[in-house]
PDB file of N, CA and C in Angstrom:
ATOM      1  N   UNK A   1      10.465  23.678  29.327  1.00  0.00           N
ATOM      2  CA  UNK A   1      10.433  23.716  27.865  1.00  0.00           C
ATOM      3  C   UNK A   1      11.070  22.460  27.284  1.00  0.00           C
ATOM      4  N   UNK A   2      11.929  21.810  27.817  1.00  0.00           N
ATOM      5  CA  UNK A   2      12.940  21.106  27.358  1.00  0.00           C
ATOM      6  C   UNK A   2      12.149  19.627  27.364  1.00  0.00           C
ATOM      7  N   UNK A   3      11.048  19.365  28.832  1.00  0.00           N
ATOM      8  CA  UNK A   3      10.388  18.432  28.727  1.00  0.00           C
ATOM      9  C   UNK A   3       9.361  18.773  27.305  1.00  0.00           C
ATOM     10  N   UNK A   4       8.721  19.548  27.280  1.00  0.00           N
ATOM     11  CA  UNK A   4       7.830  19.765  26.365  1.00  0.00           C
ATOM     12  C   UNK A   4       8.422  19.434  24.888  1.00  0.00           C
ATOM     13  N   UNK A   5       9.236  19.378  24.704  1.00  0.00           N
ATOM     14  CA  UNK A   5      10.396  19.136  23.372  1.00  0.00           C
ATOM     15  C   UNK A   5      10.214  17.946  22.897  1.00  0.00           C
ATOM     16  N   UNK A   6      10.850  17.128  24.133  1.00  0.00           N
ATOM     17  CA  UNK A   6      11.056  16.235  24.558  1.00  0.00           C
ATOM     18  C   UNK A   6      10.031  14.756  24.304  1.00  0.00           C
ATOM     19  N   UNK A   7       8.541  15.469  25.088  1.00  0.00           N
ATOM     20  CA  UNK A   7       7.426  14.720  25.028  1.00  0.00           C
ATOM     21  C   UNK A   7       6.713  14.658  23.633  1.00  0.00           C
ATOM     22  N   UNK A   8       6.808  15.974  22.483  1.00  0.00           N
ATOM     23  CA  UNK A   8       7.062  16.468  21.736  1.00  0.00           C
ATOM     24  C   UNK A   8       7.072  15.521  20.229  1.00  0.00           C
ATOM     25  N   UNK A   9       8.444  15.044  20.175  1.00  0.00           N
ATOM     26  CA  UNK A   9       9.269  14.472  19.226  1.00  0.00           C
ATOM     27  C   UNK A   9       9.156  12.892  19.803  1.00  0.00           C
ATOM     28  N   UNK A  10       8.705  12.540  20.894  1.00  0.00           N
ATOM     29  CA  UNK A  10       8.091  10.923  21.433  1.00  0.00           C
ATOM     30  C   UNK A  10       6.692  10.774  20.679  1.00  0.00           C
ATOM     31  N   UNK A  11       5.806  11.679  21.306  1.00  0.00           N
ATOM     32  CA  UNK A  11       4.720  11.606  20.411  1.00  0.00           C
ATOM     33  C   UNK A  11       4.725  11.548  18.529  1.00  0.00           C
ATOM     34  N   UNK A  12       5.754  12.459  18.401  1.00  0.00           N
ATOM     35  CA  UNK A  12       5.598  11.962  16.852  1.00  0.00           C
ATOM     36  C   UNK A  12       6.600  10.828  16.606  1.00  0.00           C
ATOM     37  N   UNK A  13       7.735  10.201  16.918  1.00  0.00           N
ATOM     38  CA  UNK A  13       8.283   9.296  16.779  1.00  0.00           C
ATOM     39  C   UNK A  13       7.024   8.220  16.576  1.00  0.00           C
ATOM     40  N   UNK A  14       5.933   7.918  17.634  1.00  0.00           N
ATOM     41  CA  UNK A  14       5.503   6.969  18.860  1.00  0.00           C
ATOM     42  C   UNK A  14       4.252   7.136  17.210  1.00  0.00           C
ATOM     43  N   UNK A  15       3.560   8.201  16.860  1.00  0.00           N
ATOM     44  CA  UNK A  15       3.141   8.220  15.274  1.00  0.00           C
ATOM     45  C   UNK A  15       3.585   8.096  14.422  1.00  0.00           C
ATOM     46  N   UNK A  16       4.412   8.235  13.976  1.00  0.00           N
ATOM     47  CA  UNK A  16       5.447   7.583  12.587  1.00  0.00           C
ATOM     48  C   UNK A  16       4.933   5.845  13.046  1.00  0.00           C
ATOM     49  N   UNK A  17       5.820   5.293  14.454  1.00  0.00           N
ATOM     50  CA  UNK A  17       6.017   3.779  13.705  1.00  0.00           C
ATOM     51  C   UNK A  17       4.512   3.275  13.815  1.00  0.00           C
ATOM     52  N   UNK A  18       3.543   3.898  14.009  1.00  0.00           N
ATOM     53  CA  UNK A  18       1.822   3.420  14.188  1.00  0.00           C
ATOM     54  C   UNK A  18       1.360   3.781  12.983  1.00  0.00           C
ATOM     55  N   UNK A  19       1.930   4.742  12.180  1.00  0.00           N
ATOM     56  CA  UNK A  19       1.639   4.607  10.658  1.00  0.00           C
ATOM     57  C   UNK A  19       2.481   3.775   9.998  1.00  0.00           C
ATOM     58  N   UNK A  20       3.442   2.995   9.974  1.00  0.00           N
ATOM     59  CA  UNK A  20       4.398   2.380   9.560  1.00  0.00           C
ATOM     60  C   UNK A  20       3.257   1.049   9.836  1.00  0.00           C
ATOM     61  N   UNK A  21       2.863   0.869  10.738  1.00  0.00           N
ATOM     62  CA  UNK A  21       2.179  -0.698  10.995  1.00  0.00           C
ATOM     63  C   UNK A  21       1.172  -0.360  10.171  1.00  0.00           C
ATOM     64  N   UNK A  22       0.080   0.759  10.328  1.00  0.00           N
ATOM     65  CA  UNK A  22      -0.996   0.390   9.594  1.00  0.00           C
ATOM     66  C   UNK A  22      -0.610   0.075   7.844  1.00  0.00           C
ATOM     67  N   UNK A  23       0.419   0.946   7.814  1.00  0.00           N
ATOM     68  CA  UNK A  23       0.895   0.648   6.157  1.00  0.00           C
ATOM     69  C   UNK A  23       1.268  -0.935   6.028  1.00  0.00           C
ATOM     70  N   UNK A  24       1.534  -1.072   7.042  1.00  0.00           N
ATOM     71  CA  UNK A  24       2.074  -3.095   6.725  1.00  0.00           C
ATOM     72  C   UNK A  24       0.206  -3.669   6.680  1.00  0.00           C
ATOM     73  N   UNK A  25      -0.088  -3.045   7.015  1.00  0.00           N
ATOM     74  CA  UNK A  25      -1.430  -3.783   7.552  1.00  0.00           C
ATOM     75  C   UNK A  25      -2.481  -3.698   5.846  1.00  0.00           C
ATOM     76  N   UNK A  26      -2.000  -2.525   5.069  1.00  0.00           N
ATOM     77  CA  UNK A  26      -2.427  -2.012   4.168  1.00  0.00           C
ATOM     78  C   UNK A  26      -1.627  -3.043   2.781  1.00  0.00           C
ATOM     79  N   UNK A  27       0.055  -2.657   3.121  1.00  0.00           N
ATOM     80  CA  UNK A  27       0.117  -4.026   2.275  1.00  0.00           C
ATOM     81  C   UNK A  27       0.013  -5.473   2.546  1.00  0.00           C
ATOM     82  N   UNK A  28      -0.579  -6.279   3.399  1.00  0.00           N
ATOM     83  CA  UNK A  28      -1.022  -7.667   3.954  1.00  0.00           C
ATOM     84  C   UNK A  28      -1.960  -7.496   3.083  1.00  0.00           C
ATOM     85  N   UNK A  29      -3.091  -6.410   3.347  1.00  0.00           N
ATOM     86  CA  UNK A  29      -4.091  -6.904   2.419  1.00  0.00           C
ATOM     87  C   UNK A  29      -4.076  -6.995   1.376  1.00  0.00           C
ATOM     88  N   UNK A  30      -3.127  -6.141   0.518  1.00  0.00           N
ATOM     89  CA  UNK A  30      -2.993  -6.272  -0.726  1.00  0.00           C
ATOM     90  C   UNK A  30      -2.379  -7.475  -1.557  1.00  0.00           C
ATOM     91  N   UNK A  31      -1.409  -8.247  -0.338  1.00  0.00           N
ATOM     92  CA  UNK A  31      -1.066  -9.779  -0.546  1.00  0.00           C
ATOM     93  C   UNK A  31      -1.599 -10.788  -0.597  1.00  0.00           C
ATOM     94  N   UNK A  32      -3.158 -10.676   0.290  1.00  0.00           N
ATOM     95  CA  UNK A  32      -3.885 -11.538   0.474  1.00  0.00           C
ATOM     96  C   UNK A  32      -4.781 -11.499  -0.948  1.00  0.00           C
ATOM     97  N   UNK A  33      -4.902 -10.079  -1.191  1.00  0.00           N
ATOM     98  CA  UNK A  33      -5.903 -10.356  -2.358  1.00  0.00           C
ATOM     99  C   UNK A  33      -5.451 -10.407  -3.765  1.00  0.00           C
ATOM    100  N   UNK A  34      -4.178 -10.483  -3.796  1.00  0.00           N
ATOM    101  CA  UNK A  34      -3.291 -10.610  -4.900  1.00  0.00           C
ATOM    102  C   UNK A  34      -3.314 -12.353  -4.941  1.00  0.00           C
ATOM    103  N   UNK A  35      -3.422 -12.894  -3.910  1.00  0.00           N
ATOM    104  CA  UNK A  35      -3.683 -14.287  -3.840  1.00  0.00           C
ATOM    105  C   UNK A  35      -4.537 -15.186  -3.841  1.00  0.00           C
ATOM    106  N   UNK A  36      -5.984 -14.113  -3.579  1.00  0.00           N
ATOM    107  CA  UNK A  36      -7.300 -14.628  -4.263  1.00  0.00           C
ATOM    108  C   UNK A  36      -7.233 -13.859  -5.319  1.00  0.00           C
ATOM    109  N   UNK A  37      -6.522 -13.623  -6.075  1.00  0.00           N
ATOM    110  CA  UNK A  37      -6.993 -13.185  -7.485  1.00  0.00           C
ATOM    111  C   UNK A  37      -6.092 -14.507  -8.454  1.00  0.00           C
ATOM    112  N   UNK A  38      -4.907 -14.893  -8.124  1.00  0.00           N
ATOM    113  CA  UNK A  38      -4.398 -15.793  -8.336  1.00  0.00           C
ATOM    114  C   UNK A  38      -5.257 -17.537  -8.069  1.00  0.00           C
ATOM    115  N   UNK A  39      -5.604 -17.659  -7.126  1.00  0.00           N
ATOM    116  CA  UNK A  39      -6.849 -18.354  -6.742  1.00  0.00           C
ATOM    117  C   UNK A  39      -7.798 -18.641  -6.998  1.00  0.00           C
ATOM    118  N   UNK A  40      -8.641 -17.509  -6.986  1.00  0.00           N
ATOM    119  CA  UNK A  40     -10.289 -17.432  -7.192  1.00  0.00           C
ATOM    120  C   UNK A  40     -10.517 -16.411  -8.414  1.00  0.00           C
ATOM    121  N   UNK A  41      -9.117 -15.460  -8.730  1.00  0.00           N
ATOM    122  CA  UNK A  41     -10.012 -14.287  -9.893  1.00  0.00           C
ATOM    123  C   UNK A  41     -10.917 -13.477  -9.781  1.00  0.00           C
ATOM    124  N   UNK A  42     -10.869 -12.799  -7.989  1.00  0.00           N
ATOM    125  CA  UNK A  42     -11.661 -12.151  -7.674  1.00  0.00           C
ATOM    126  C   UNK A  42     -10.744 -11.102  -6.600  1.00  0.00           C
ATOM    127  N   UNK A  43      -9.621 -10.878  -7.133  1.00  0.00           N
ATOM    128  CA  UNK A  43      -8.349 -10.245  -6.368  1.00  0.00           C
ATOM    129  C   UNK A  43      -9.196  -8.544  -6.471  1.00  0.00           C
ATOM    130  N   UNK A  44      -9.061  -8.582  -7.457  1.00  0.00           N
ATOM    131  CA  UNK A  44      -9.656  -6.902  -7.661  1.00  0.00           C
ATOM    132  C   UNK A  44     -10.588  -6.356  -6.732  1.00  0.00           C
ATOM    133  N   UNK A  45     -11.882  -7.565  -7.171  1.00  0.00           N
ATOM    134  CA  UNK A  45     -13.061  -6.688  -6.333  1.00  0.00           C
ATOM    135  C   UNK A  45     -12.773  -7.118  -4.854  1.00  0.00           C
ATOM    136  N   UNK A  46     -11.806  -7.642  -4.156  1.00  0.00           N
ATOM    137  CA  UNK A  46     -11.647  -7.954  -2.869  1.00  0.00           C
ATOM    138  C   UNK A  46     -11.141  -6.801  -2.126  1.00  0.00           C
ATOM    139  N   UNK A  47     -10.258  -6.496  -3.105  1.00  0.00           N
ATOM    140  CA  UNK A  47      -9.276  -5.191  -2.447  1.00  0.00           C
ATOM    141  C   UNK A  47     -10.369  -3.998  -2.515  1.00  0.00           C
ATOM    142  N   UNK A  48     -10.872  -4.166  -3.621  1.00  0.00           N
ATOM    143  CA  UNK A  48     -12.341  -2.640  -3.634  1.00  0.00           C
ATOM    144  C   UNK A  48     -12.669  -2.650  -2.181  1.00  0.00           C
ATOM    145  N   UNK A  49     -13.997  -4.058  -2.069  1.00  0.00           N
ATOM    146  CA  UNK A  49     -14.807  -4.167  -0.708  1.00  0.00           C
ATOM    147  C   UNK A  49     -13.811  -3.953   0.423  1.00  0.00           C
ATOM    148  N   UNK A  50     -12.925  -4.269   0.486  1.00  0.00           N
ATOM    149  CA  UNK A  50     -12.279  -4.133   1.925  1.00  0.00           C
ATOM    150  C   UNK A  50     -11.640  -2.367   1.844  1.00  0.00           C
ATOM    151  N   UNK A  51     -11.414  -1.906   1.066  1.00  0.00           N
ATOM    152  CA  UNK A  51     -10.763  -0.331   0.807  1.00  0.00           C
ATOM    153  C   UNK A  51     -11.924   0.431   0.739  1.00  0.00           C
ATOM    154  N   UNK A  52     -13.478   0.213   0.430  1.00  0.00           N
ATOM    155  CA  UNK A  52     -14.565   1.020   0.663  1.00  0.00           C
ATOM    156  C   UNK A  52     -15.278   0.294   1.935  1.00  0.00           C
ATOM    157  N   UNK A  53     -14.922  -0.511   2.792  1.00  0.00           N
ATOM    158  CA  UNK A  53     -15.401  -0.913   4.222  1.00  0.00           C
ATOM    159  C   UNK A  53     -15.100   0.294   5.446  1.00  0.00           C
ATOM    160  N   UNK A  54     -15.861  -0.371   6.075  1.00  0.00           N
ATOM    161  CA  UNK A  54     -15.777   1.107   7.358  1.00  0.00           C
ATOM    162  C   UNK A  54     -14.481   1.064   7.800  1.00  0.00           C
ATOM    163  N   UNK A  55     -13.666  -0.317   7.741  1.00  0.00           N
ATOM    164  CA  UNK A  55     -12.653  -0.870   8.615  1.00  0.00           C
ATOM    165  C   UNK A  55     -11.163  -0.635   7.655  1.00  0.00           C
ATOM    166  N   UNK A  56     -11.640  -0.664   6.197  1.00  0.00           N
ATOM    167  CA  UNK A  56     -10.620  -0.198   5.165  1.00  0.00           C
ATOM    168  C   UNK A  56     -10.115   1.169   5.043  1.00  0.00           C
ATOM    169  N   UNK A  57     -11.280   1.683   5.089  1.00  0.00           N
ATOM    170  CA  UNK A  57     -10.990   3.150   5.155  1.00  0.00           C
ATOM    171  C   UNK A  57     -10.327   3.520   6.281  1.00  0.00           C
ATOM    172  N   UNK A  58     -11.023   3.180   7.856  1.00  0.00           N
ATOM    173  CA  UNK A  58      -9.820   3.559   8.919  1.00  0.00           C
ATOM    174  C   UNK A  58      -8.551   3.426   8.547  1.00  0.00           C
ATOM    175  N   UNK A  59      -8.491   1.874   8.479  1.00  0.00           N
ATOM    176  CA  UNK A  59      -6.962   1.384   7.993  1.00  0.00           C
ATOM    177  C   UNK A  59      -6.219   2.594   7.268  1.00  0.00           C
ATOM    178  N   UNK A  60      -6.603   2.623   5.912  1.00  0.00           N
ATOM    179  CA  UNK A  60      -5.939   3.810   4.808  1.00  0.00           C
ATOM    180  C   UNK A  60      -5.691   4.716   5.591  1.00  0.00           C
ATOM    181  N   UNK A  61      -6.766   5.551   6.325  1.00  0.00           N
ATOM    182  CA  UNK A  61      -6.345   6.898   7.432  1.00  0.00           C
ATOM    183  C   UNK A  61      -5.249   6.450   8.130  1.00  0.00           C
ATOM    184  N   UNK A  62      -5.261   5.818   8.573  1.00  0.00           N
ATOM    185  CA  UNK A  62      -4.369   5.248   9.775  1.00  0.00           C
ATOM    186  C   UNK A  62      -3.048   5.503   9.365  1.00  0.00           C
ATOM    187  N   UNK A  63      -3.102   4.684   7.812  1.00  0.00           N
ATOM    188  CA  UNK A  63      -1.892   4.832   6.989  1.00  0.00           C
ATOM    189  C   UNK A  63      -1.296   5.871   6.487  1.00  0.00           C
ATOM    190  N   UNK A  64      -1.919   7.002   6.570  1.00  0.00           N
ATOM    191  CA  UNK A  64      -1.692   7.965   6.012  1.00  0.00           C
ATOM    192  C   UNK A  64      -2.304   8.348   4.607  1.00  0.00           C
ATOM    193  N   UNK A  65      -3.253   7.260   4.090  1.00  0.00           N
ATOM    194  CA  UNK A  65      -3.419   7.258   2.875  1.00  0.00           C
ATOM    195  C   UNK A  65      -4.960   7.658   2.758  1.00  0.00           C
ATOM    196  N   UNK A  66      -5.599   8.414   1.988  1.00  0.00           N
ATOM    197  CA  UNK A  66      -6.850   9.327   1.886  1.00  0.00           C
ATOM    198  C   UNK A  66      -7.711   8.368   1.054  1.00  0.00           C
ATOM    199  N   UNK A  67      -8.778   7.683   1.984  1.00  0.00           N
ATOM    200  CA  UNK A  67      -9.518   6.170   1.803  1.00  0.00           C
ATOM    201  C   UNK A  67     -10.333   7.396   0.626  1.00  0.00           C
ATOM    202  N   UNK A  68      -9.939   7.692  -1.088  1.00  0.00           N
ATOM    203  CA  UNK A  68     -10.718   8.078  -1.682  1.00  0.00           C
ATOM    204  C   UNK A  68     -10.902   7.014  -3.030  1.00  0.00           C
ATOM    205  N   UNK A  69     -11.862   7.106  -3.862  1.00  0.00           N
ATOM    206  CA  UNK A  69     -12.227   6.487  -4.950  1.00  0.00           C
ATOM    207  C   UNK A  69     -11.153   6.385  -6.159  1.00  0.00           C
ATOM    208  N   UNK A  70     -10.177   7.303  -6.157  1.00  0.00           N
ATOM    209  CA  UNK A  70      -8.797   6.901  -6.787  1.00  0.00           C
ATOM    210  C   UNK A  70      -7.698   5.935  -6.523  1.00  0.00           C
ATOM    211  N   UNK A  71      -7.768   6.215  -4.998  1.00  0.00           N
ATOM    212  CA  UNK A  71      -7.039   5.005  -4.091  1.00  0.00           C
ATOM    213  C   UNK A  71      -7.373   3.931  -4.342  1.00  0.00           C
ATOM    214  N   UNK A  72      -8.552   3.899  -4.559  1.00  0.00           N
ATOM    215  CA  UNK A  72      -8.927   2.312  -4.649  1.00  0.00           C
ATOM    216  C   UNK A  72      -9.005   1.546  -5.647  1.00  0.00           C
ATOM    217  N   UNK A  73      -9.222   2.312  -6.851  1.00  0.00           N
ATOM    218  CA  UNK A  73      -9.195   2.026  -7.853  1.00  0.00           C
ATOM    219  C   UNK A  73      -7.193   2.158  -8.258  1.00  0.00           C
ATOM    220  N   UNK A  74      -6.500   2.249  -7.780  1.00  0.00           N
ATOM    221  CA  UNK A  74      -4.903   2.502  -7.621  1.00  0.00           C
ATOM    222  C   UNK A  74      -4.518   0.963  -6.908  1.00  0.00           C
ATOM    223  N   UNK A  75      -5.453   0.550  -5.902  1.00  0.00           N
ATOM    224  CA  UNK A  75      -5.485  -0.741  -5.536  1.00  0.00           C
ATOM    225  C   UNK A  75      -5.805  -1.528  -6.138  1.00  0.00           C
ATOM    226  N   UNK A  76      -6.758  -1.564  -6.880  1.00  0.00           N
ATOM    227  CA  UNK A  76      -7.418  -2.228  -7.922  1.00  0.00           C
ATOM    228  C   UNK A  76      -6.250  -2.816  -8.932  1.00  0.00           C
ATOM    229  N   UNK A  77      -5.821  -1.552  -9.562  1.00  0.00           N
ATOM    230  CA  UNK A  77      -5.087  -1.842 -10.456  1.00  0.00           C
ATOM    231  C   UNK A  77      -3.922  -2.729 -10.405  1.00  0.00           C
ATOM    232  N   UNK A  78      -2.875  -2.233  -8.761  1.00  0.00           N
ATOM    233  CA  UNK A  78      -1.740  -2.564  -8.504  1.00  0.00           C
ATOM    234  C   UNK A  78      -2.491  -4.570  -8.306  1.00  0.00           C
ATOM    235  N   UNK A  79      -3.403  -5.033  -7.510  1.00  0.00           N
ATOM    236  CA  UNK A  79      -3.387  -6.098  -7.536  1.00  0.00           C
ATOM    237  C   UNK A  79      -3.831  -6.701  -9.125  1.00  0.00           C
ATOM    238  N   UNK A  80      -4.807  -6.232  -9.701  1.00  0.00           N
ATOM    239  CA  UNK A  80      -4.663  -6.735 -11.044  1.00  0.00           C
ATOM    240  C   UNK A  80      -3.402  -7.279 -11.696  1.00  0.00           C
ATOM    241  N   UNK A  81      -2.480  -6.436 -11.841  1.00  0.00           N
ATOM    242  CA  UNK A  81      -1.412  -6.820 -12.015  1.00  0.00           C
ATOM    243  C   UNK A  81      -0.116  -7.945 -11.660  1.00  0.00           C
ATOM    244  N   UNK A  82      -0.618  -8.353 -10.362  1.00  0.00           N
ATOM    245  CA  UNK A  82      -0.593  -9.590  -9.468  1.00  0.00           C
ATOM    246  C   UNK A  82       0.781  -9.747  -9.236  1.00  0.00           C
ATOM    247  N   UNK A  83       1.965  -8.753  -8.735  1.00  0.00           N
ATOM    248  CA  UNK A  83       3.260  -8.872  -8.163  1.00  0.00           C
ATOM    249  C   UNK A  83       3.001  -8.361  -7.094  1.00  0.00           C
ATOM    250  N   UNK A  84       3.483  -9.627  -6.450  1.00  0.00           N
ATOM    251  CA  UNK A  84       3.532  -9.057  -4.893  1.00  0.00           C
ATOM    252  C   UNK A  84       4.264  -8.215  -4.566  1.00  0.00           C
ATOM    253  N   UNK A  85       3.901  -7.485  -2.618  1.00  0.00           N
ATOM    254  CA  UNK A  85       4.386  -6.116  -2.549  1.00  0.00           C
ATOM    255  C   UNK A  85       5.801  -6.126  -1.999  1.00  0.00           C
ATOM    256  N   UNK A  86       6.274  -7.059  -1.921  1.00  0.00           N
ATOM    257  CA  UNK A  86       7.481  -7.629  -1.406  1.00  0.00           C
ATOM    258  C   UNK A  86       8.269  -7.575  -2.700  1.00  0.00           C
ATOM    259  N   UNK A  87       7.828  -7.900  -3.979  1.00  0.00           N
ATOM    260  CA  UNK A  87       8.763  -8.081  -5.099  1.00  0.00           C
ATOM    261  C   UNK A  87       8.782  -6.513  -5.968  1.00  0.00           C
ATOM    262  N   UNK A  88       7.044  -5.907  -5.436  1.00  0.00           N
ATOM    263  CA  UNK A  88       7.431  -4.911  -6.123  1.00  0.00           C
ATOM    264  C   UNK A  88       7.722  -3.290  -5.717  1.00  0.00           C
ATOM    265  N   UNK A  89       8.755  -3.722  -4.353  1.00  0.00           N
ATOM    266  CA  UNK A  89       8.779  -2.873  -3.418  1.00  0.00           C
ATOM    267  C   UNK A  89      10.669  -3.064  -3.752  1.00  0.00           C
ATOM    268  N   UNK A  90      10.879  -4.304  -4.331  1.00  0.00           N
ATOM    269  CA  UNK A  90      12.377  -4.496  -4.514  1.00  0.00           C
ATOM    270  C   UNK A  90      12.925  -3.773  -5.307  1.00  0.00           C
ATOM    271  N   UNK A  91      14.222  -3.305  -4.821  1.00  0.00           N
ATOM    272  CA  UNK A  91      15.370  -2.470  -6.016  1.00  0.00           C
ATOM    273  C   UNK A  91      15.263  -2.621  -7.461  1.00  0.00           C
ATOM    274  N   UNK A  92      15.426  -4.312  -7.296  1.00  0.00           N
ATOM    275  CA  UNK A  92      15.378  -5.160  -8.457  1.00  0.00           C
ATOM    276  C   UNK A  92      14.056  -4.776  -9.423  1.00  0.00           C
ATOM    277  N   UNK A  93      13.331  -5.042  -8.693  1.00  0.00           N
ATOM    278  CA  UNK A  93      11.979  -4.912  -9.746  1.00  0.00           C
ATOM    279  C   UNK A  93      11.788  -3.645 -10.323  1.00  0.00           C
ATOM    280  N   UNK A  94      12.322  -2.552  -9.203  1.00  0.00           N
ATOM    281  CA  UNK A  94      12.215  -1.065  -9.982  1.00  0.00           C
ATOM    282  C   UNK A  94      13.186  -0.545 -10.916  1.00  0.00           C
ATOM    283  N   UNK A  95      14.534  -1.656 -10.606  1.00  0.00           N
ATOM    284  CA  UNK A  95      15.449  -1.520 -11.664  1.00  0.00           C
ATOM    285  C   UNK A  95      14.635  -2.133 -13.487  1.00  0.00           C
ATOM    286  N   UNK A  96      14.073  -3.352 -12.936  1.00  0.00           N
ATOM    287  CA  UNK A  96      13.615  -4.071 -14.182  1.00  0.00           C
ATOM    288  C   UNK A  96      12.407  -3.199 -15.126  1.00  0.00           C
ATOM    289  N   UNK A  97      11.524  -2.320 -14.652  1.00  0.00           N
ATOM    290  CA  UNK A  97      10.308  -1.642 -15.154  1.00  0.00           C
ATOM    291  C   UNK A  97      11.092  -0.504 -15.328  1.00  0.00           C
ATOM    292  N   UNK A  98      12.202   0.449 -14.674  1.00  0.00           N
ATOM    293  CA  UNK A  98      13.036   1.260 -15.658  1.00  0.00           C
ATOM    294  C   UNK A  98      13.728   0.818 -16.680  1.00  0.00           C
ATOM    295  N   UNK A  99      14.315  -0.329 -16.947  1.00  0.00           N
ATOM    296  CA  UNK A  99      14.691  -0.635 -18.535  1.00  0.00           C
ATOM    297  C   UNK A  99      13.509  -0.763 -19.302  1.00  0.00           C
ATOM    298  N   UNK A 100      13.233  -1.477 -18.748  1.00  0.00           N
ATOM    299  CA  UNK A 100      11.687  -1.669 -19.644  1.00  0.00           C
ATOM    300  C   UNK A 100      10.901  -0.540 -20.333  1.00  0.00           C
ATOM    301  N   UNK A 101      10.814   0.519 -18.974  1.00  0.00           N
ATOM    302  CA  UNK A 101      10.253   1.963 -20.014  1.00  0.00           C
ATOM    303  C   UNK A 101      11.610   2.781 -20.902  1.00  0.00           C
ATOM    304  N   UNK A 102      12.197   2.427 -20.469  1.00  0.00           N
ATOM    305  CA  UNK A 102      13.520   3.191 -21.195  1.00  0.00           C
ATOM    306  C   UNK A 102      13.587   2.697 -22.572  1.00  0.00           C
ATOM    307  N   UNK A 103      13.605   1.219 -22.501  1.00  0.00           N
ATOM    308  CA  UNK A 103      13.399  -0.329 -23.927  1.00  0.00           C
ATOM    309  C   UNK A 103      12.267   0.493 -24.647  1.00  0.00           C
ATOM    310  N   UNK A 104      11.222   0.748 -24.091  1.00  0.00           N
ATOM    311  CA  UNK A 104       9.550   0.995 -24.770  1.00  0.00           C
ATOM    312  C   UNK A 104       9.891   2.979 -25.306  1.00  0.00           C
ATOM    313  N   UNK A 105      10.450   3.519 -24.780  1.00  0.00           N
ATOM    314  CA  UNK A 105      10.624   4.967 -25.106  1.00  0.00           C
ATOM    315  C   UNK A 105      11.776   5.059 -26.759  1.00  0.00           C
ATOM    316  N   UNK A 106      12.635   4.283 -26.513  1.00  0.00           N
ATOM    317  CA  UNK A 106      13.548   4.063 -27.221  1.00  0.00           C
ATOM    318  C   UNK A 106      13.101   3.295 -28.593  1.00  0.00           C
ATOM    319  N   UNK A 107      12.011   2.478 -28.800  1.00  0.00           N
ATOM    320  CA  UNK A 107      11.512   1.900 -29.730  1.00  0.00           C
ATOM    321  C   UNK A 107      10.467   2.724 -30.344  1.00  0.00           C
TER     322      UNK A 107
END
């Protein structure tokens, strides 16, 4: 029993950090196309085609994330907006968009 436990809690450890990569893999792309949108102005529909591709959608599964027509359009949006996922993954930045709605509620 104890092996079975054992082998158990490896297997899901050993899945956690293989969803942890595909999620890096999920935000790369979203960096890359945050940078042809900065670039070329075609950030949006990049992240679409690659999030409705056969190979996007695995990815999203992979990630844990449900390759559906909200998602993508959730991608859409977040690169529109064009902060990278590094800045807007920071303390800082989530500190800065809570004053901000707090500033905008308050007015």
């Amino acid at each position: 029993m104890k092996d079975f436990v054992d082998g158990t809690a490896f297997n899901n450890e050993q899945g956690n950090r293989a969803r942890k990569l595909f999620a890096a893999v999920v935000l790369a792309a979203l960096d890359d196309a945050i940078a042809d949108d900065k670039k070329y102005g075609n950030g949006p529909e990049q992240i679409a085609r690659w999030a409705r591709s056969r190979d996007g959608r695995e990815v999203l599964s992979c990630a844990g994330i449900d390759p559906n027509e909200r998602v993508v359009k959730g991608l859409m949006e977040f690169v529109s907006k064009g902060v990278r996922t590094s800045v807007a993954l920071s303390r800082e930045e989530s500190e800065r968009r809570h004053a901000a709605e707090q500033a905008a509620e308050a007015a």
